[in-house]
N, C-alpha and C. Protein backbone atom coordinates (compact mmCIF):
# COMPACT_ATOMS: atom_id res chain seq x y z
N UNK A 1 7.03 63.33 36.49
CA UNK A 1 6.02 62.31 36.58
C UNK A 1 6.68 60.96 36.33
N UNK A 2 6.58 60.06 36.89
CA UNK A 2 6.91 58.63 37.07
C UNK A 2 6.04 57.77 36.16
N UNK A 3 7.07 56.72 35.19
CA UNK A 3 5.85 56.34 34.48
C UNK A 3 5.64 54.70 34.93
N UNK A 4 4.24 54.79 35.51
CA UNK A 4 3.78 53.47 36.24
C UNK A 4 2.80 53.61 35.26
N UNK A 5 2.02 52.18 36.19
CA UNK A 5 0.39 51.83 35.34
C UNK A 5 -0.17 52.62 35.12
N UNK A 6 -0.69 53.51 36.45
CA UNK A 6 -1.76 54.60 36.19
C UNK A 6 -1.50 55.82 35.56
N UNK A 7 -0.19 56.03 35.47
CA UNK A 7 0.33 57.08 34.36
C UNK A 7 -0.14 56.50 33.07
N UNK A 8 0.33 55.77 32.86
CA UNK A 8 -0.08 54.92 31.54
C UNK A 8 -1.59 55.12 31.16
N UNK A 9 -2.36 54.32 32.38
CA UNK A 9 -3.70 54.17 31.23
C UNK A 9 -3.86 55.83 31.56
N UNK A 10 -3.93 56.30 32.88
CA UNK A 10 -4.20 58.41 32.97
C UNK A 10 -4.10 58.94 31.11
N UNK A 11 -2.87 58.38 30.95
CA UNK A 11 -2.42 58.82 29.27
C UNK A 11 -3.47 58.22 28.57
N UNK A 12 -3.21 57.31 28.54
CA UNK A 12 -4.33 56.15 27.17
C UNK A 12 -5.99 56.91 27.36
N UNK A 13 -6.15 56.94 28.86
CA UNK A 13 -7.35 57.98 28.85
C UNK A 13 -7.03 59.30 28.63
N UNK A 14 -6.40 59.80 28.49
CA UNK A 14 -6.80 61.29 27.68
C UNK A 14 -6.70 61.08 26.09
N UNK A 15 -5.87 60.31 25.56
CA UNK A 15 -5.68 60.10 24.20
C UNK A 15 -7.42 60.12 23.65
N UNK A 16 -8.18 58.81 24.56
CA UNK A 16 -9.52 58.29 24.31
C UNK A 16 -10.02 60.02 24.20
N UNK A 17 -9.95 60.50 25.38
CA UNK A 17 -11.01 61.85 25.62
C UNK A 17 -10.23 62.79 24.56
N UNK A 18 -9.64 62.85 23.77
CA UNK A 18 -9.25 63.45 23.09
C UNK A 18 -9.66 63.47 21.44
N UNK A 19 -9.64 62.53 21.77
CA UNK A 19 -10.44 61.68 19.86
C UNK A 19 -11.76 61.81 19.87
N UNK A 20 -12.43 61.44 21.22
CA UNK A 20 -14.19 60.83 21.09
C UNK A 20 -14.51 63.25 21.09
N UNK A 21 -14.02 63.76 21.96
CA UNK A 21 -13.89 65.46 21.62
C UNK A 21 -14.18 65.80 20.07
N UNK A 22 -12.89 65.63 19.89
CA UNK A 22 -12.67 65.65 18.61
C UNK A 22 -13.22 65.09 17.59
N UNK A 23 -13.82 64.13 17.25
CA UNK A 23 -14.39 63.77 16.47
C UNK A 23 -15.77 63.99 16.66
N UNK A 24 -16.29 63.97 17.66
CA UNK A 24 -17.88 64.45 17.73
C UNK A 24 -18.16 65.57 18.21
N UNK A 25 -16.97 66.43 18.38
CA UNK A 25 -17.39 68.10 19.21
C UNK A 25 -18.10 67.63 20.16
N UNK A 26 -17.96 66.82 21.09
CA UNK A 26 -18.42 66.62 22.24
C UNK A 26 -18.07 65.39 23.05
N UNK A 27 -18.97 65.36 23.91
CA UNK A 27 -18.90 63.63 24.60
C UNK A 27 -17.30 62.97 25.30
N UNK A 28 -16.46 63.69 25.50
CA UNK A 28 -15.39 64.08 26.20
C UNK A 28 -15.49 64.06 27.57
N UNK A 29 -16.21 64.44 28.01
CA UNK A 29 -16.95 64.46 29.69
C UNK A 29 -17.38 63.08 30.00
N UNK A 30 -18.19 62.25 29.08
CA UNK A 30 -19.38 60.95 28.77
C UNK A 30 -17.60 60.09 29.38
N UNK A 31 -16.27 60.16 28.85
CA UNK A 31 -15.71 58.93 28.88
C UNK A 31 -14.56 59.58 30.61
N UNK A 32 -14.80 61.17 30.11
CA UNK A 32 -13.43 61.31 31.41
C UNK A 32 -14.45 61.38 32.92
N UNK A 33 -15.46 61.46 32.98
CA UNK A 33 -15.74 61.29 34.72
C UNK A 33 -15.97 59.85 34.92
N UNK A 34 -16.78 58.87 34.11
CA UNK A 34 -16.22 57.62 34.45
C UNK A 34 -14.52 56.98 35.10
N UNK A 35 -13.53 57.74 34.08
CA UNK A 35 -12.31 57.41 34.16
C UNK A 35 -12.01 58.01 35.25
N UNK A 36 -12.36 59.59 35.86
CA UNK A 36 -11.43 60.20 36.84
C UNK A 36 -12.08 59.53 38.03
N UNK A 37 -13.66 58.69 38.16
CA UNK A 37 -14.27 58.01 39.26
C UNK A 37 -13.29 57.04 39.51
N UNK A 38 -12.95 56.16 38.50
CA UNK A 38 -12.03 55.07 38.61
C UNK A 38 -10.69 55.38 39.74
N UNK A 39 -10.38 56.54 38.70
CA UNK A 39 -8.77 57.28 39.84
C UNK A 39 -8.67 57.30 41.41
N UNK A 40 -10.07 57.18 41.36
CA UNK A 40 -10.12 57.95 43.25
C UNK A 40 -10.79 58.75 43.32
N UNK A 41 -11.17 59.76 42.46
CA UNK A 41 -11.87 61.24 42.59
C UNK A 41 -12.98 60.91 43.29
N UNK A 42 -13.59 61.95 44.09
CA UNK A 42 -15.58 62.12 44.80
C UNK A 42 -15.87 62.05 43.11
N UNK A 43 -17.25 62.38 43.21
CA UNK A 43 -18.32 62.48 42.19
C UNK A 43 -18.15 63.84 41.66
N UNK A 44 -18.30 64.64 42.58
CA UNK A 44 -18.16 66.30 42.15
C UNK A 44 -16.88 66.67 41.61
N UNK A 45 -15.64 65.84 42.23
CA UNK A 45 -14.36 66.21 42.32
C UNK A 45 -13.99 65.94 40.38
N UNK A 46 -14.83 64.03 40.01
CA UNK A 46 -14.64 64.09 38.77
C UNK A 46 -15.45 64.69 37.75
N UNK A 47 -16.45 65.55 38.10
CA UNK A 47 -17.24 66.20 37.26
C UNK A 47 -16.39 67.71 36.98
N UNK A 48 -15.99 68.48 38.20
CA UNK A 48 -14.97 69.43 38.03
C UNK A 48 -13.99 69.00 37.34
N UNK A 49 -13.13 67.98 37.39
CA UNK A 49 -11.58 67.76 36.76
C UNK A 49 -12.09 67.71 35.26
N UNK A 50 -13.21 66.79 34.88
CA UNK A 50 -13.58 66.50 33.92
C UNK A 50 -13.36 67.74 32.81
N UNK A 51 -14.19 68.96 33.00
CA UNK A 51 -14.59 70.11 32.89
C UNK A 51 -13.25 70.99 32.56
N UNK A 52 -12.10 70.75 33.72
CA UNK A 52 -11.13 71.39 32.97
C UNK A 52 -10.21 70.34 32.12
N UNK A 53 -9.84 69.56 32.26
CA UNK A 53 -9.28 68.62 31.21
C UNK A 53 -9.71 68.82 29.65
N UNK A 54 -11.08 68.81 29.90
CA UNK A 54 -11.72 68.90 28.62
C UNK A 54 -11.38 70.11 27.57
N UNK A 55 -11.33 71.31 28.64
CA UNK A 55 -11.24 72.52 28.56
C UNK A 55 -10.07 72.67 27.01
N UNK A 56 -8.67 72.53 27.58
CA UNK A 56 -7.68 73.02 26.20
C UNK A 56 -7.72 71.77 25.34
N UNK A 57 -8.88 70.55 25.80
CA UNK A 57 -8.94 70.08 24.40
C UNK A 57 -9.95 70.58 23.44
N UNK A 58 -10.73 70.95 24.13
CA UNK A 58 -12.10 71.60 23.04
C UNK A 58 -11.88 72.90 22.65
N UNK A 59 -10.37 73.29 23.17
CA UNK A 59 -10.30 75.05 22.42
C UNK A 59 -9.11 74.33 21.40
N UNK A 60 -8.30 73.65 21.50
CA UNK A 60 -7.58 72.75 20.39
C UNK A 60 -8.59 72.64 19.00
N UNK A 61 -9.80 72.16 19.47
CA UNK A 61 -10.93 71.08 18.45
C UNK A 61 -11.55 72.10 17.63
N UNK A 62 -12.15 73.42 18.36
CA UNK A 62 -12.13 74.35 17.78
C UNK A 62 -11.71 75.23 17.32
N UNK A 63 -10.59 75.21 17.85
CA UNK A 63 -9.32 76.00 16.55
C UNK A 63 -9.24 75.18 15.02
N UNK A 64 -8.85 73.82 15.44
CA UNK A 64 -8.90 73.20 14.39
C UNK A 64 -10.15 73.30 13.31
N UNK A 65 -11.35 73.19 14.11
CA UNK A 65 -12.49 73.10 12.88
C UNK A 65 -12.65 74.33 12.38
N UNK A 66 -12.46 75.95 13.09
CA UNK A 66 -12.41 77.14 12.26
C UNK A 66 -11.38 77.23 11.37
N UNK A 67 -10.36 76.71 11.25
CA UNK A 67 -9.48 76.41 10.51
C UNK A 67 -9.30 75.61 8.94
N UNK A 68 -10.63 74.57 9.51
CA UNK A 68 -10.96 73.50 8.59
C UNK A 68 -11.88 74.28 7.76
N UNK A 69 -12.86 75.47 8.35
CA UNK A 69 -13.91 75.99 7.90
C UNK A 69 -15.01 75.75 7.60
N UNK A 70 -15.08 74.58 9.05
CA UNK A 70 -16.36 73.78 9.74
C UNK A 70 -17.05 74.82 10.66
N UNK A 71 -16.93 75.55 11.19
CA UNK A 71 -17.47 76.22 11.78
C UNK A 71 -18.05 77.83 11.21
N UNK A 72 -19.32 77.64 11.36
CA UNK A 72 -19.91 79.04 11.06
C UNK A 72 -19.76 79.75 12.10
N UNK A 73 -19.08 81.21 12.34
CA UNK A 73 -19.07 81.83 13.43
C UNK A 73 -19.54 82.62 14.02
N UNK A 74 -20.86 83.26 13.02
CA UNK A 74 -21.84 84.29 13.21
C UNK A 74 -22.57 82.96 14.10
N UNK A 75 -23.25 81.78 13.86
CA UNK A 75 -24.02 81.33 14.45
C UNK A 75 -23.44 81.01 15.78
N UNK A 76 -22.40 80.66 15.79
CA UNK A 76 -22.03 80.11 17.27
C UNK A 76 -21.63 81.10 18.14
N UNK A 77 -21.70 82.52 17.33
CA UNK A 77 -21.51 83.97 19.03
C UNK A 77 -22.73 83.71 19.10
N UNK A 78 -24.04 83.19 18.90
CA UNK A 78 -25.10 83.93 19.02
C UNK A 78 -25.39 83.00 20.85
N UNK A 79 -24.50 81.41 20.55
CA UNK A 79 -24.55 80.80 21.66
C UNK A 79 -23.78 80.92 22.29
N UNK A 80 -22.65 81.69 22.54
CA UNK A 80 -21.69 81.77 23.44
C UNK A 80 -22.13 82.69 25.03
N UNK A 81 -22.89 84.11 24.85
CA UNK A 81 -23.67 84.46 26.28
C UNK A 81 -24.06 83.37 27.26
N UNK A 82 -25.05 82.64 26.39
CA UNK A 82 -26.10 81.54 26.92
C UNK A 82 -25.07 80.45 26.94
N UNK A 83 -24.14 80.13 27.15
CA UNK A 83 -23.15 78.77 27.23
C UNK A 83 -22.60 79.72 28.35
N UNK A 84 -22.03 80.83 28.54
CA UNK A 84 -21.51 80.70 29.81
C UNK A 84 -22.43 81.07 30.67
N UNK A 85 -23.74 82.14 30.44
CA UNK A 85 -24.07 81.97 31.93
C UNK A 85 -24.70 80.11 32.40
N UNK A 86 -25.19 79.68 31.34
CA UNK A 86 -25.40 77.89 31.71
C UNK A 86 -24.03 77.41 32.33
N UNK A 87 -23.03 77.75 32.42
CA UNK A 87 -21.66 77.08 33.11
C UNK A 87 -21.39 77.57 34.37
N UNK A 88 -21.79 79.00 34.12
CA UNK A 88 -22.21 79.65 35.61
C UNK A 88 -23.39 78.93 36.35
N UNK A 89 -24.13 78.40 35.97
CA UNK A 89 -25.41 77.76 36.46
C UNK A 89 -24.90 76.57 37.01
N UNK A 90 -24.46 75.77 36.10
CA UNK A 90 -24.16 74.67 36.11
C UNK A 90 -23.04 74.43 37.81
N UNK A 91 -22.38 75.48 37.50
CA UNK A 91 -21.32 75.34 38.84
C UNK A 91 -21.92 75.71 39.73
N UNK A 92 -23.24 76.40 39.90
CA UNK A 92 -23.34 76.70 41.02
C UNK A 92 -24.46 75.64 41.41
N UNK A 93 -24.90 74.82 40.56
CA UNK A 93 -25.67 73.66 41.24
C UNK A 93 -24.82 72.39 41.20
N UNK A 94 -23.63 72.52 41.01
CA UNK A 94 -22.86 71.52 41.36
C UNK A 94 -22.43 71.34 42.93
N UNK A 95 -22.33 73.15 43.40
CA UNK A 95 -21.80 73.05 44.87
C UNK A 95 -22.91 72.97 45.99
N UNK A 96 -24.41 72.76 45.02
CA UNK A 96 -25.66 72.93 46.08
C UNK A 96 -26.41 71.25 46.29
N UNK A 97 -26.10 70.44 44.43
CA UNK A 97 -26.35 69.27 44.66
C UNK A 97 -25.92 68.02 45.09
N UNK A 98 -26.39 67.21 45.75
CA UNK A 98 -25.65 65.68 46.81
C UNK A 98 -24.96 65.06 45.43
N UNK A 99 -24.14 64.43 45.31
CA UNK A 99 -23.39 63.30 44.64
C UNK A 99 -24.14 62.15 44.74
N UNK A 100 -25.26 62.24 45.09
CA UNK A 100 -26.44 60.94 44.87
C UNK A 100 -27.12 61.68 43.66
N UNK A 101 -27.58 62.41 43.51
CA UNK A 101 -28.68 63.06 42.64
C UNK A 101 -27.42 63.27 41.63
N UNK A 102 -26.20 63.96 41.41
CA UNK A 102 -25.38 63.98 40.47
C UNK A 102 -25.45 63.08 39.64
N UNK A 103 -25.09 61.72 40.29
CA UNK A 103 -24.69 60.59 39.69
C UNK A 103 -26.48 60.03 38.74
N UNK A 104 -27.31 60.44 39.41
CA UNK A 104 -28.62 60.07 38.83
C UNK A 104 -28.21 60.78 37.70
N UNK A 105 -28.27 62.20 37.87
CA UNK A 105 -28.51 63.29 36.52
C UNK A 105 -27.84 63.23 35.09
N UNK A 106 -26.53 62.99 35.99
CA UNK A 106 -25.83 62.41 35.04
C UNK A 106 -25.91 60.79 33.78
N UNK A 107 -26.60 60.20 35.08
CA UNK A 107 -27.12 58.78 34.49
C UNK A 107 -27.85 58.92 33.55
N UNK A 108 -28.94 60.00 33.72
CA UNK A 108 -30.09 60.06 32.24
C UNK A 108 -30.29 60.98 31.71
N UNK A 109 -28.88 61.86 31.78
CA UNK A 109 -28.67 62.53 30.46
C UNK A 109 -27.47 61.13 29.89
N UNK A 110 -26.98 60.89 30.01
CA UNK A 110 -26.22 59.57 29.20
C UNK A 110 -27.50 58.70 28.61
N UNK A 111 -28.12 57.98 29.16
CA UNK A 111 -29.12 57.59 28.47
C UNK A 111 -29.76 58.02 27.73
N UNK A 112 -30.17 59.42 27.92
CA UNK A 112 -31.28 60.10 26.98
C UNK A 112 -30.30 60.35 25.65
N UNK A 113 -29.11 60.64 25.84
CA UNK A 113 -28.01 60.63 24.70
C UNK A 113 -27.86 59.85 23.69
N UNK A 114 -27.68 58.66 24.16
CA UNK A 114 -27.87 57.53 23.44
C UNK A 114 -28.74 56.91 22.48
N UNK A 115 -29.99 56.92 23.73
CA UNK A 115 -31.02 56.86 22.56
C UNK A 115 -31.48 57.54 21.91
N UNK A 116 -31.02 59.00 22.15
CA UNK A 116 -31.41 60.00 20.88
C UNK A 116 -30.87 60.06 19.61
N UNK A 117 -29.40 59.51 19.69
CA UNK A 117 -28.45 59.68 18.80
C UNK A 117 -28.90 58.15 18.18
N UNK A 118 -29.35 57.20 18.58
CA UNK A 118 -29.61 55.71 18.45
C UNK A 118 -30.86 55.98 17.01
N UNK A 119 -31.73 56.75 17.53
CA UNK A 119 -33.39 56.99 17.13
C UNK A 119 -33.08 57.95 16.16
N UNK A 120 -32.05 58.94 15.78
CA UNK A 120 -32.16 59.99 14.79
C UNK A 120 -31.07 59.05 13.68
């Protein structure tokens, strides 16, 4: 890999998606499909990349917090069935919905995020 600009910030953005992960067990997705839109990616293309990028950082985040002995683990098998068939779901209305309606859906679950986390 050649190190130019977009290597550079590519880096500086994963560092970002790596911390905002990590520190909130989530919201990792919220900063990398903005960033991979920027790159060039379609809409779908950065919602997929997003998804795996994210991927060995959130099994990193959670190694770490079972480790820390932040994590209860009886409670979180109870969500693991229901998290993948929802990812199974999720992909398969990714390859059925337009990149107009994506970009909506996406728009107000970000919003609704915000101000939920704003209001609690």
């Amino acid at each position: 890999m050649r190190l130019n600009k977009k290597n550079l910030l590519s880096a500086a953005a994963g560092l970002a998606i790596g911390a905002v992960n990590g520190l909130l067990g989530a919201g990792g997705g919220m900063i990398a499909v903005p960033l991979l839109l920027k790159s060039g990616l379609k809409r779908k293309e950065a919602h997929a990349n997003a998804v795996a990028v994210i991927l060995p950082i959130t099994l990193l985040s959670a190694v770490l917090y079972i480790i820390k002995g932040y994590v209860t683990v009886r409670a979180s098998l109870i969500f693991i069935p229901t998290g993948v068939a929802g990812a199974l779901l999720g992909t398969y209305c990714l390859k059925k919905i337009s990149p107009l309606w994506l970009k909506r859906i996406f728009g107000a679950f970000m919003v609704y995020a915000g101000v939920r986390l704003l209001l609690k």
